[in-house]
PDB file of N, CA and C in Angstrom:
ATOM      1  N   UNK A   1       1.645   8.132 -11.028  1.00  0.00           N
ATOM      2  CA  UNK A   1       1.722   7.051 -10.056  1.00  0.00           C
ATOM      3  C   UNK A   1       0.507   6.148 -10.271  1.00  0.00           C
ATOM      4  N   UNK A   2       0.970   4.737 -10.344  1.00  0.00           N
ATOM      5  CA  UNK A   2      -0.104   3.748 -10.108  1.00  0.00           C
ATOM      6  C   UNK A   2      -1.148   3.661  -9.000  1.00  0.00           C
ATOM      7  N   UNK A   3      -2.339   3.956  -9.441  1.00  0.00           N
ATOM      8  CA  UNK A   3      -3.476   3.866  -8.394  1.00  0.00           C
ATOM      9  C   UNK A   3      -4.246   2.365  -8.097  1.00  0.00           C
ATOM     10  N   UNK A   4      -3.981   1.894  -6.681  1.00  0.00           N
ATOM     11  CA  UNK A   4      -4.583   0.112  -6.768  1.00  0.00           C
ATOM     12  C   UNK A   4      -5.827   0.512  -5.362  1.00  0.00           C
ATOM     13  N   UNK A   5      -6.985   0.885  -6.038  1.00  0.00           N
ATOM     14  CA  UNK A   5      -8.197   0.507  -5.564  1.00  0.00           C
ATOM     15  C   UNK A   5      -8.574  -0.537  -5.203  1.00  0.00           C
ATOM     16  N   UNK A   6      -8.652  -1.019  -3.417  1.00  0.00           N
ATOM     17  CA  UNK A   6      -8.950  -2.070  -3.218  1.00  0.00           C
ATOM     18  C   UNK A   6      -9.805  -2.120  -2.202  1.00  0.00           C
ATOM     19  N   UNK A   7     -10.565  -1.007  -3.041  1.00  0.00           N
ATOM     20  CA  UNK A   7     -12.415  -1.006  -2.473  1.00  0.00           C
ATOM     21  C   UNK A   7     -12.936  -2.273  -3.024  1.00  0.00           C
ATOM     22  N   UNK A   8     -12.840  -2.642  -4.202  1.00  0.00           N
ATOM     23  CA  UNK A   8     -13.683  -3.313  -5.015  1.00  0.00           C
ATOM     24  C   UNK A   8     -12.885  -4.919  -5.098  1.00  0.00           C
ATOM     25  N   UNK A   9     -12.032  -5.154  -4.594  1.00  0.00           N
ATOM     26  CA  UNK A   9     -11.646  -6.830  -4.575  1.00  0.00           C
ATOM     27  C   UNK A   9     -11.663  -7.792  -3.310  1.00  0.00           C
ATOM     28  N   UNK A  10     -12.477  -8.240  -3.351  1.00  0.00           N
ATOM     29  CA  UNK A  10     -12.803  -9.192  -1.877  1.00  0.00           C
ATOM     30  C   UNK A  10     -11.782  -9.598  -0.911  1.00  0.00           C
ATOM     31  N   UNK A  11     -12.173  -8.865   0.208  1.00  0.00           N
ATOM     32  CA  UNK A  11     -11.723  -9.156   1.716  1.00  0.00           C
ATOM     33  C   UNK A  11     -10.462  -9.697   1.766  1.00  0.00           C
ATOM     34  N   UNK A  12     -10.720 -11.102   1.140  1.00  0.00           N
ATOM     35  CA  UNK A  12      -9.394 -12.123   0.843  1.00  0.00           C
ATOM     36  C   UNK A  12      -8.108 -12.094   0.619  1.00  0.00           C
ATOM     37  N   UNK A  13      -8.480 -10.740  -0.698  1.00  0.00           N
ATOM     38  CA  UNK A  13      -7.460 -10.733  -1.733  1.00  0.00           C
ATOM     39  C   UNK A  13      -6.640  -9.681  -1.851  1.00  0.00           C
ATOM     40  N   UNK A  14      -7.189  -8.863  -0.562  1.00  0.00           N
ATOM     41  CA  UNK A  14      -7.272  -7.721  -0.760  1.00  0.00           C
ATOM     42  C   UNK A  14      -4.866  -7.289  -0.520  1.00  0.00           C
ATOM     43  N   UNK A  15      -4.896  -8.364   0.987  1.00  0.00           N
ATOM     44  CA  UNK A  15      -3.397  -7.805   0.786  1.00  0.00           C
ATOM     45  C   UNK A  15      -2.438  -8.447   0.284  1.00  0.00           C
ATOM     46  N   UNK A  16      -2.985  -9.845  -0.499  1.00  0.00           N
ATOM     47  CA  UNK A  16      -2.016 -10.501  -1.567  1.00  0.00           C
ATOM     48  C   UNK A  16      -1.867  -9.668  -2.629  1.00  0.00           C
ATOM     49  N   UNK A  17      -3.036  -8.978  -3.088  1.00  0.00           N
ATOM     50  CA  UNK A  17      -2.823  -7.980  -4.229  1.00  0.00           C
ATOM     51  C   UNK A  17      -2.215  -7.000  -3.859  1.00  0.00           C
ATOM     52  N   UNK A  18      -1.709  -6.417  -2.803  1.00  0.00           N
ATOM     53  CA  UNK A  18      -1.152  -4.852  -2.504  1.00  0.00           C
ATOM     54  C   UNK A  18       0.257  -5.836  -2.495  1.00  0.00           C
ATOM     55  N   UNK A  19       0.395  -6.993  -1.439  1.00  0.00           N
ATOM     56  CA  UNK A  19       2.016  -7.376  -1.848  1.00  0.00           C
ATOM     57  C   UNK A  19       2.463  -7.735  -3.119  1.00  0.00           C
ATOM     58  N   UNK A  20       1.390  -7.851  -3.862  1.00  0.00           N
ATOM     59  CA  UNK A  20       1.652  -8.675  -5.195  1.00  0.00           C
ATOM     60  C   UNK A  20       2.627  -6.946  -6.302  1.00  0.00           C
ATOM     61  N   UNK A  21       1.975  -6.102  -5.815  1.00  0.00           N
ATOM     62  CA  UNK A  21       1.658  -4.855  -6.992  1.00  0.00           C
ATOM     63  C   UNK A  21       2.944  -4.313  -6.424  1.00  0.00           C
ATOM     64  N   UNK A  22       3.187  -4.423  -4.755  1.00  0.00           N
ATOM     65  CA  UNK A  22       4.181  -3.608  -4.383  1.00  0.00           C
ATOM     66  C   UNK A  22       5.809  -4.821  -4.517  1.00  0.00           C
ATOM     67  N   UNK A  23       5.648  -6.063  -5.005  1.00  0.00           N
ATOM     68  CA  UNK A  23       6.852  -6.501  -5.185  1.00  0.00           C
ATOM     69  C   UNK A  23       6.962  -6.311  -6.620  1.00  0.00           C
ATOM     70  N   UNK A  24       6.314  -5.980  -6.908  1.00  0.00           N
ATOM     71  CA  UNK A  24       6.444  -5.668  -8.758  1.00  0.00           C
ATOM     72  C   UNK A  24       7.302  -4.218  -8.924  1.00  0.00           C
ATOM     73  N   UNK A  25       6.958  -3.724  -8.111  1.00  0.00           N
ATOM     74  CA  UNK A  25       7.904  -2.431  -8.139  1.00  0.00           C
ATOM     75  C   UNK A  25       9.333  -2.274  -8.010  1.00  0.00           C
ATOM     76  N   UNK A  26       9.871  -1.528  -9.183  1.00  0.00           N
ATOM     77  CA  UNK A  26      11.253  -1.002  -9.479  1.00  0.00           C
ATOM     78  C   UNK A  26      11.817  -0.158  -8.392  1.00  0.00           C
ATOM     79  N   UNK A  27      12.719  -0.020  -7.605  1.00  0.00           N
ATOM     80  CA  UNK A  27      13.223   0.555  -6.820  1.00  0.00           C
ATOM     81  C   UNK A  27      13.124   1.969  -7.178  1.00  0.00           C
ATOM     82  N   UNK A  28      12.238   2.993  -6.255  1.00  0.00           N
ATOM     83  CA  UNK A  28      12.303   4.432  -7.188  1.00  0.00           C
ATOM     84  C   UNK A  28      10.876   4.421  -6.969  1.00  0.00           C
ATOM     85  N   UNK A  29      10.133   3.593  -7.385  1.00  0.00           N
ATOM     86  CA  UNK A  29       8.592   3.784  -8.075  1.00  0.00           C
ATOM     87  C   UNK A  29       8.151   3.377  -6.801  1.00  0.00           C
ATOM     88  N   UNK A  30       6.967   3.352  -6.715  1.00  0.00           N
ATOM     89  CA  UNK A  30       5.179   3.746  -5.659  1.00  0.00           C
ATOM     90  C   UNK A  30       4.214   3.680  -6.725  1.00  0.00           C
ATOM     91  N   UNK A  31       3.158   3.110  -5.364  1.00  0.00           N
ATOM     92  CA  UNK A  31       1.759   3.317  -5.995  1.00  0.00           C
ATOM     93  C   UNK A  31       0.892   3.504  -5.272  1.00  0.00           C
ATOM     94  N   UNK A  32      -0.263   4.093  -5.351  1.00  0.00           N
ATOM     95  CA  UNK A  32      -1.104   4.972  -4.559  1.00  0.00           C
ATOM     96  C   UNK A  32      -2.331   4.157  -4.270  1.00  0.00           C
ATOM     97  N   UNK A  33      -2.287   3.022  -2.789  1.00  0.00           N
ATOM     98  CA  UNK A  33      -3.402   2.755  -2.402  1.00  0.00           C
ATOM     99  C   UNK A  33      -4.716   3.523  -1.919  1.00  0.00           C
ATOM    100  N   UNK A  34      -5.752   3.053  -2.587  1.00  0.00           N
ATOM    101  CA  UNK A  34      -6.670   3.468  -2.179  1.00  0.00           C
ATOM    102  C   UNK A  34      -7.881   2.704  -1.246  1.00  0.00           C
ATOM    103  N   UNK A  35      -8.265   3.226  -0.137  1.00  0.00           N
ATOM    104  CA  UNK A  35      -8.888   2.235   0.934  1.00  0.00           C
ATOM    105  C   UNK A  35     -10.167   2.391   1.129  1.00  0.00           C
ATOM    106  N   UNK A  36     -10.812   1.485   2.135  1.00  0.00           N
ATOM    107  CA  UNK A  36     -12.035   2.496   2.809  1.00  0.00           C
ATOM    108  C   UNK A  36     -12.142   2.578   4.005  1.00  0.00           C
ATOM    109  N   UNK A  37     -10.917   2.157   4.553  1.00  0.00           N
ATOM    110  CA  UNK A  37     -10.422   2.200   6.163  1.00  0.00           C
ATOM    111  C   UNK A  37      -9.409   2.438   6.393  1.00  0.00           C
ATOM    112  N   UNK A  38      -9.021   2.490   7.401  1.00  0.00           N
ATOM    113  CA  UNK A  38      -7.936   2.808   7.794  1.00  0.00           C
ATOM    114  C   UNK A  38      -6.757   1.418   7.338  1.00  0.00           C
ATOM    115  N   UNK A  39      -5.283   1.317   6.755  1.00  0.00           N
ATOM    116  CA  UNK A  39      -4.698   0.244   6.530  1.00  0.00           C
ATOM    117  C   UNK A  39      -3.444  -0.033   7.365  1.00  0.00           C
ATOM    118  N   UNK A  40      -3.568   0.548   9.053  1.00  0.00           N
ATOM    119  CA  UNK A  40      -3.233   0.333   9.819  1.00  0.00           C
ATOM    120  C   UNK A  40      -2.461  -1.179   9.820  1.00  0.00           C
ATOM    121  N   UNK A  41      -3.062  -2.334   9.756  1.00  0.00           N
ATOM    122  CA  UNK A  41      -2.549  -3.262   9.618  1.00  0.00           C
ATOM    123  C   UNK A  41      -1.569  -3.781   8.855  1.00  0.00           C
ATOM    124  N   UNK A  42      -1.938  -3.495   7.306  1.00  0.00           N
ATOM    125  CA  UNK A  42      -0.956  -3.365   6.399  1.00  0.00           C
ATOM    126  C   UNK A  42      -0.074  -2.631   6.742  1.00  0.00           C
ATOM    127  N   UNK A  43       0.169  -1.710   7.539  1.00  0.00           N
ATOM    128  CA  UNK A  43       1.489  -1.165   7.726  1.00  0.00           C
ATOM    129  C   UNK A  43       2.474  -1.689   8.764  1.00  0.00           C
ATOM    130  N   UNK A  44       1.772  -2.592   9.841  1.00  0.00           N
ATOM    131  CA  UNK A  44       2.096  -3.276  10.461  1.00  0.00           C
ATOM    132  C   UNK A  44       2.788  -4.652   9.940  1.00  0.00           C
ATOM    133  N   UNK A  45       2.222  -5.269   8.517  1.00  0.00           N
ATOM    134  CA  UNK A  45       2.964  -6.294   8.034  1.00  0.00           C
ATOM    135  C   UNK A  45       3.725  -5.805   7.354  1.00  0.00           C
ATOM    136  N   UNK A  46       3.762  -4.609   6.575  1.00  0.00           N
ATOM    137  CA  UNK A  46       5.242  -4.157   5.780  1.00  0.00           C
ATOM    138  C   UNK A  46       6.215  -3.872   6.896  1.00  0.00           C
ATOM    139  N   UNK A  47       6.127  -3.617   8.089  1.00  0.00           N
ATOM    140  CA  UNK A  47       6.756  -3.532   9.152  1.00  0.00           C
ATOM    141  C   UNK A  47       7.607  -4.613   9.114  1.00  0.00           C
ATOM    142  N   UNK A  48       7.058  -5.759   9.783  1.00  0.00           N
ATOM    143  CA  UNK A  48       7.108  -7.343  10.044  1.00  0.00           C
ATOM    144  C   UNK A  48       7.921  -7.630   8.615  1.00  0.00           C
ATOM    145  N   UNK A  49       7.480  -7.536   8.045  1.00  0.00           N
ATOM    146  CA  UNK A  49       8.246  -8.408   6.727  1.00  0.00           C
ATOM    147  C   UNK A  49       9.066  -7.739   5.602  1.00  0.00           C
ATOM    148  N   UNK A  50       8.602  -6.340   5.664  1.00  0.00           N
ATOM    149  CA  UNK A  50      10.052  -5.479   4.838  1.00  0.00           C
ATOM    150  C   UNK A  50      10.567  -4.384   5.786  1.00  0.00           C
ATOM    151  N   UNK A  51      11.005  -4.847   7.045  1.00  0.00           N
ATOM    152  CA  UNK A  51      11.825  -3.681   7.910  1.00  0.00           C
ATOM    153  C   UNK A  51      12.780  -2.627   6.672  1.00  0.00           C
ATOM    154  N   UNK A  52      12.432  -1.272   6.890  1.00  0.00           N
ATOM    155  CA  UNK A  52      13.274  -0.558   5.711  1.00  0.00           C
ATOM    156  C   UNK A  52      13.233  -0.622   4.611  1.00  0.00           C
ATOM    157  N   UNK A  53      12.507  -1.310   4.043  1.00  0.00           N
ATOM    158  CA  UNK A  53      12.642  -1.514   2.195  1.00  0.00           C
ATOM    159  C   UNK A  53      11.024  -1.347   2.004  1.00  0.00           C
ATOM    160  N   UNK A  54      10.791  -0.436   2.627  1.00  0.00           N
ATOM    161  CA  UNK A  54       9.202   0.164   2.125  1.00  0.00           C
ATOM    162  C   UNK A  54       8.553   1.442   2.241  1.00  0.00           C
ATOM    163  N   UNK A  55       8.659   2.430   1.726  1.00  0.00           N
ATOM    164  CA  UNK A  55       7.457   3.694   1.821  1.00  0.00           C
ATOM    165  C   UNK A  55       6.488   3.912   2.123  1.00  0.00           C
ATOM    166  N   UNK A  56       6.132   4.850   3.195  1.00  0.00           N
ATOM    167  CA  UNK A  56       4.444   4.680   3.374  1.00  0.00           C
ATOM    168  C   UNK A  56       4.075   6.414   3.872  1.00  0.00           C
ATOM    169  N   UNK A  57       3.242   6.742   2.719  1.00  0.00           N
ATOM    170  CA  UNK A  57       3.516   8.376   2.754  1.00  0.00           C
ATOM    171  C   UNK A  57       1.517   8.434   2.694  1.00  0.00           C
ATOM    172  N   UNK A  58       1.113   9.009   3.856  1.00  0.00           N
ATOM    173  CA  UNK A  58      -0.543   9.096   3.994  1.00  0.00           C
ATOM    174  C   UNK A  58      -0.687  10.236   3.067  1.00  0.00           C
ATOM    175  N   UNK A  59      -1.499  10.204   2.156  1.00  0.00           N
ATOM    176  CA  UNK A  59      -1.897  11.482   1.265  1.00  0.00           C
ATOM    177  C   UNK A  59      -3.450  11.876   1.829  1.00  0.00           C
ATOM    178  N   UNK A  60      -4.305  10.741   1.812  1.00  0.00           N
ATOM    179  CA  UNK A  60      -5.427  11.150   2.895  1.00  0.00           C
ATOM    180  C   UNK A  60      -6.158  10.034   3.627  1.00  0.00           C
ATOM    181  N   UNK A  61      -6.417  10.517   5.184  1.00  0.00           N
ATOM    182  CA  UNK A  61      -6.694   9.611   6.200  1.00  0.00           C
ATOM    183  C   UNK A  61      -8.317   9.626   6.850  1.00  0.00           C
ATOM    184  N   UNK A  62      -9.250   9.163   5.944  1.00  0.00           N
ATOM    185  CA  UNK A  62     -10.510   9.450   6.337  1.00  0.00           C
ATOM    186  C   UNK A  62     -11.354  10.166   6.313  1.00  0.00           C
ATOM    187  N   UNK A  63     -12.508  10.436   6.323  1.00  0.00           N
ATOM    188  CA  UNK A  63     -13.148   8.847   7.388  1.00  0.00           C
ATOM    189  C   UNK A  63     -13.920   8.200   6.291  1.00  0.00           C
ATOM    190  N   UNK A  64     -14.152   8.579   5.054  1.00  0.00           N
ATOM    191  CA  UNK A  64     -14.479   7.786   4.212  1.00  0.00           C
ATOM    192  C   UNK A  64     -13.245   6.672   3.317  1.00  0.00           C
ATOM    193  N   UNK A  65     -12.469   7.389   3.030  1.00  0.00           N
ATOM    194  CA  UNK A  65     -11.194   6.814   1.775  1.00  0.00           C
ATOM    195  C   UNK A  65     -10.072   7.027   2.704  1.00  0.00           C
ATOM    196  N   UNK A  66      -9.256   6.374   2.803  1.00  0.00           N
ATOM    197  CA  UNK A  66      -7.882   6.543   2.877  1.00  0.00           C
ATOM    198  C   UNK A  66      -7.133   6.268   1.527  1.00  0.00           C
ATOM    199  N   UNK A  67      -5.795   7.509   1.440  1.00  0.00           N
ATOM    200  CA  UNK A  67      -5.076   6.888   0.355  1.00  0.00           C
ATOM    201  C   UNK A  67      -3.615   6.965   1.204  1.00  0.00           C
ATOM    202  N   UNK A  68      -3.080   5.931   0.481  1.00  0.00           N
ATOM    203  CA  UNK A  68      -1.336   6.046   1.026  1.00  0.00           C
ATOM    204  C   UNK A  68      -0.127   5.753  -0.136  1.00  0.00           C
ATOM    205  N   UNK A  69       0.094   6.319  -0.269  1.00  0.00           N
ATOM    206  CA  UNK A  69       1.663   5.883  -1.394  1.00  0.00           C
ATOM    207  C   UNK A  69       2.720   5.047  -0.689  1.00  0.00           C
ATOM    208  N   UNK A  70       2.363   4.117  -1.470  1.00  0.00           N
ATOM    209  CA  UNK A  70       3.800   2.715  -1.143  1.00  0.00           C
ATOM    210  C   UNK A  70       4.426   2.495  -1.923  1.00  0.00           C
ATOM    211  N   UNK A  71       5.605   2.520  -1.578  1.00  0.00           N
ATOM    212  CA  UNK A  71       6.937   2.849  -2.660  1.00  0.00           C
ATOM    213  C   UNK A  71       8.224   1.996  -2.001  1.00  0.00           C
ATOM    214  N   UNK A  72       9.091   1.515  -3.127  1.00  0.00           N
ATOM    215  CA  UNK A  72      10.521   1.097  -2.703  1.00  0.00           C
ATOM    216  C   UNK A  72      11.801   2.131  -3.003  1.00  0.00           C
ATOM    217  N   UNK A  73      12.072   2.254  -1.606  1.00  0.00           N
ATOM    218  CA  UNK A  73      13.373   3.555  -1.778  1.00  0.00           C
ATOM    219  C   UNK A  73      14.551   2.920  -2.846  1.00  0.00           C
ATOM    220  N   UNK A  74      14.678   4.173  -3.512  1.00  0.00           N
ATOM    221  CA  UNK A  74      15.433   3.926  -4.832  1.00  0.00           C
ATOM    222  C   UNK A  74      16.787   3.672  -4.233  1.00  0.00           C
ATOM    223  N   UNK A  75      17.437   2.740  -4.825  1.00  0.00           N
ATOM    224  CA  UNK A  75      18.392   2.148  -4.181  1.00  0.00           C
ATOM    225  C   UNK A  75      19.680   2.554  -4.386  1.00  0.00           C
TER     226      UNK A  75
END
């Protein structure tokens, strides 16, 4: 699984690049964000804007890193 570390890309960019990586994805496939907070929010806009057509599986929740696998259910 693709790992997208987005400790290291500025504030900004941070959830154009997670939508960017997760519309690139083949139905089937995920990739394994890695945080340094909680991405509470982001789950709130995959909410808002892909009702059902998104995965969100916590692998680990703190208090330093969060990781979460985001994936499109294979169709």
């Amino acid at each position: 699984m693709r790992q997208l570390d987005v400790r290291v890309i500025p504030p900004r960019d941070k959830h154009p690049t997670i939508h960017r990586t997760f519309d690139a994805l083949a139905p089937g496939e995920q990739f394994e964000l890695v945080n340094d907070h909680n991405p509470k929010p982001l789950y709130y806009e995959f909410q808002a804007e892909r009702p059902g057509r998104f995965t969100w599986t916590p692998l680990e929740q703190g208090p330093e890193v969060w990781r979460i696998a985001i994936g499109k259910p294979a169709a």
